[in-house]
Protein backbone atom coordinates (compact mmCIF):
# COMPACT_ATOMS: atom_id res chain seq x y z
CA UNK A 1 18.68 7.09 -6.03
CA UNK A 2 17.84 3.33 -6.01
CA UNK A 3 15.65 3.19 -2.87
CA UNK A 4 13.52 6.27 -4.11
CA UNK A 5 12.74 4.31 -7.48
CA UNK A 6 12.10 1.43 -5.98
CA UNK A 7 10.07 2.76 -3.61
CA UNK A 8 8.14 4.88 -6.49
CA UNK A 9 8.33 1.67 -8.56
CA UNK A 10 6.83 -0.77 -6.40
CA UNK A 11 3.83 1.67 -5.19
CA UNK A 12 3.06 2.74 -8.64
CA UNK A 13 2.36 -0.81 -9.72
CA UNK A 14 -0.09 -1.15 -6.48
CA UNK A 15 -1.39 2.73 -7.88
CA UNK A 16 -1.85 1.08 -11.41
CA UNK A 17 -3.42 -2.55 -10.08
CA UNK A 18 -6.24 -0.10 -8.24
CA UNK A 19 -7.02 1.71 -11.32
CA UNK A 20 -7.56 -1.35 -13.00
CA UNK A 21 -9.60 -2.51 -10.76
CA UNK A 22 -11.71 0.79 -10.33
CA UNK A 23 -12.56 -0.05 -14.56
CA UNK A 24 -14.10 -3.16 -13.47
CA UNK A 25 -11.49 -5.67 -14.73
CA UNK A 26 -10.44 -8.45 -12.24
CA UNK A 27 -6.68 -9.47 -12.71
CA UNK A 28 -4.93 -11.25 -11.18
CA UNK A 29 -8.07 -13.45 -10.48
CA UNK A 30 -10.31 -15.59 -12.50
CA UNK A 31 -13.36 -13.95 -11.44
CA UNK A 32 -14.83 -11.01 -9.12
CA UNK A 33 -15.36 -12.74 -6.21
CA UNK A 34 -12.30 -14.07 -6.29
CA UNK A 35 -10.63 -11.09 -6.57
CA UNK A 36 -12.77 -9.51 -3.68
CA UNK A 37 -11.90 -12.72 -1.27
CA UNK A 38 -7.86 -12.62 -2.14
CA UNK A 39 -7.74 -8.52 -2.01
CA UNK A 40 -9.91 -7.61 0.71
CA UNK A 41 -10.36 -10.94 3.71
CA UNK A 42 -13.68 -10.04 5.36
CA UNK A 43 -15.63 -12.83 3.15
CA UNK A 44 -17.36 -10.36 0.76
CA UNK A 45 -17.66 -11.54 -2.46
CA UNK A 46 -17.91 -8.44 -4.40
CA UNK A 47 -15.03 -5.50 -4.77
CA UNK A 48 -16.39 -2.12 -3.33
CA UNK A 49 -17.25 0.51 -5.75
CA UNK A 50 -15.09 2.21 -8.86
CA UNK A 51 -15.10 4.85 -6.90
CA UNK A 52 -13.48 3.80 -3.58
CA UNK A 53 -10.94 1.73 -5.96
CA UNK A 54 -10.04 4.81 -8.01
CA UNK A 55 -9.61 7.11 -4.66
CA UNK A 56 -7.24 3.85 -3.33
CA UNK A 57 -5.08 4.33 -6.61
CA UNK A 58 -5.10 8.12 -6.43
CA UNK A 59 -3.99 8.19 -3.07
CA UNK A 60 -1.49 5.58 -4.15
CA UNK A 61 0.17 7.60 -7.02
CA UNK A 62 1.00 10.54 -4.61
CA UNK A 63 2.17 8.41 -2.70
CA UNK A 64 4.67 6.88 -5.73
CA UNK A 65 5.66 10.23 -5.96
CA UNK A 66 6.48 10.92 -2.47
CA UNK A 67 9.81 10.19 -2.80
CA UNK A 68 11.23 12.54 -5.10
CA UNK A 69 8.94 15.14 -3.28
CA UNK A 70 11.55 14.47 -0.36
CA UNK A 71 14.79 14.77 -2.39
CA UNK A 72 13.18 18.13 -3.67
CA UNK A 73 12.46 19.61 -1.09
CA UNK A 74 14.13 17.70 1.94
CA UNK A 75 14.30 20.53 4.44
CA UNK A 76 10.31 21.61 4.01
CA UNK A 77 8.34 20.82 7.59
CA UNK A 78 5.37 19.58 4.97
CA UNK A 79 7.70 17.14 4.14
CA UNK A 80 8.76 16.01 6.92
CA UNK A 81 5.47 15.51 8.55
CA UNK A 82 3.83 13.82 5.40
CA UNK A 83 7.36 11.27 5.15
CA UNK A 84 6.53 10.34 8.78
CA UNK A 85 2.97 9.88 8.22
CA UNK A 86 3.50 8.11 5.08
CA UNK A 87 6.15 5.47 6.72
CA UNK A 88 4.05 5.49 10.02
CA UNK A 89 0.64 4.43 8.05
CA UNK A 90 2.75 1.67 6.26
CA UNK A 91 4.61 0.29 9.14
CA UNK A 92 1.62 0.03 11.18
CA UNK A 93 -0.39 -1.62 8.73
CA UNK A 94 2.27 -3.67 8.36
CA UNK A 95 2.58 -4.48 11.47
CA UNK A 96 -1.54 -5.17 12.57
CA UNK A 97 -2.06 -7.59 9.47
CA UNK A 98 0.41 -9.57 12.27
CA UNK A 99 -1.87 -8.72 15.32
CA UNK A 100 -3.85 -11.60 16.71
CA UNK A 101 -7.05 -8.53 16.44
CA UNK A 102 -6.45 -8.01 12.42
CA UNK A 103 -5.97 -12.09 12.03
CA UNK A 104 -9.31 -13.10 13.56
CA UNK A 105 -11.06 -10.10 11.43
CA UNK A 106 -9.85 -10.82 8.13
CA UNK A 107 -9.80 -14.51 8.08
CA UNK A 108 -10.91 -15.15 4.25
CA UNK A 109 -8.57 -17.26 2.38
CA UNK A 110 -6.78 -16.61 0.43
CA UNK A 111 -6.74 -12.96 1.89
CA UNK A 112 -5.26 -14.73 4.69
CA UNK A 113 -1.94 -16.06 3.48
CA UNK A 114 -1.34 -13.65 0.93
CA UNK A 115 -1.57 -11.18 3.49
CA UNK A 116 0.77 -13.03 5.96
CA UNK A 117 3.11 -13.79 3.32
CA UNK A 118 2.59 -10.85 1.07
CA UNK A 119 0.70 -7.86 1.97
CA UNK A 120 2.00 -7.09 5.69
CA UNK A 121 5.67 -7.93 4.92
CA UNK A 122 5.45 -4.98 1.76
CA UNK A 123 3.70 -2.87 3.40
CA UNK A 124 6.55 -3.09 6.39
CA UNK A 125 9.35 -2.86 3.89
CA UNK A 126 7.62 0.99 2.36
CA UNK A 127 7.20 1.82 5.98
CA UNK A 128 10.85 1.33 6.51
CA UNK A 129 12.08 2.68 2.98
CA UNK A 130 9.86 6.15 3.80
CA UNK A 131 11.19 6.37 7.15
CA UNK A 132 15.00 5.33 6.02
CA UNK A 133 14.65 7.55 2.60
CA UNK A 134 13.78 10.13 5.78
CA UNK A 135 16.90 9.66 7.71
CA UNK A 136 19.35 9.53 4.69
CA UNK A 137 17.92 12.78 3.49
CA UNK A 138 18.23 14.62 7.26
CA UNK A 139 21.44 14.66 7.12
């Protein structure tokens, strides 16, 4: 049961820090544009709309409840095919904020580092958690 709460956990704070953002308020940063050049990397200096922030943290909370969707119902096809998509989609972004493509996009700092040091490595750790929360409940 620990690796679906943490799992849960850890995307429902990410679910919760979009919200907030979608009502306009800018923490962790001092100021808008800061928060736009540490969240997002292409240089913009403004966060995108409410509404693309409050689809992010929608998306998000199903997502934070994925987990116990697969100890429900662990033999569903559905399920299957939505825990592989779910892992795959984390792994691989994961994996490009690595790619030499995805480093000379985003090259805003401090999207930059946070995202070397931060953002990819999480995002690689749910892919793995979906896809090993998977193969613990296939058998």
């Amino acid at each position: 049961m620990t690796l679906p709460l943490v799992l849960s956990l850890v995307i429902a704070f990410l679910a919760l820090a979009h919200a907030w953002w979608a009502t306009g308020r800018i923490w962790p940063a001092a100021s808008a544009s800061l928060l736009a050049r540490a969240v997002i990397g292409d240089g913009r200096i403004r966060m995108p709309p409410p509404w693309q922030c409050a689809g992010v943290a929608a998306a998000l909370a199903a997502v934070a409840a994925w987990p116990w969707v697969m100890l429900r119902w662990p033999d569903s096809n559905f399920v299957l095919i939505g825990s592989i998509v779910i892992g795959a989609v984390f792994f691989l972004r994961g994996t490009a904020g690595y790619s030499p493509r995805w480093r000379g996009r985003f090259t805003a700092q401090p999207f930059r580092t946070l995202d070397f040091y931060i953002y990819s490595p999480l995002c690689l750790a749910l892919g793995v958690g979906f896809i090993t929360l998977l193969t613990q409940e296939m058998h």
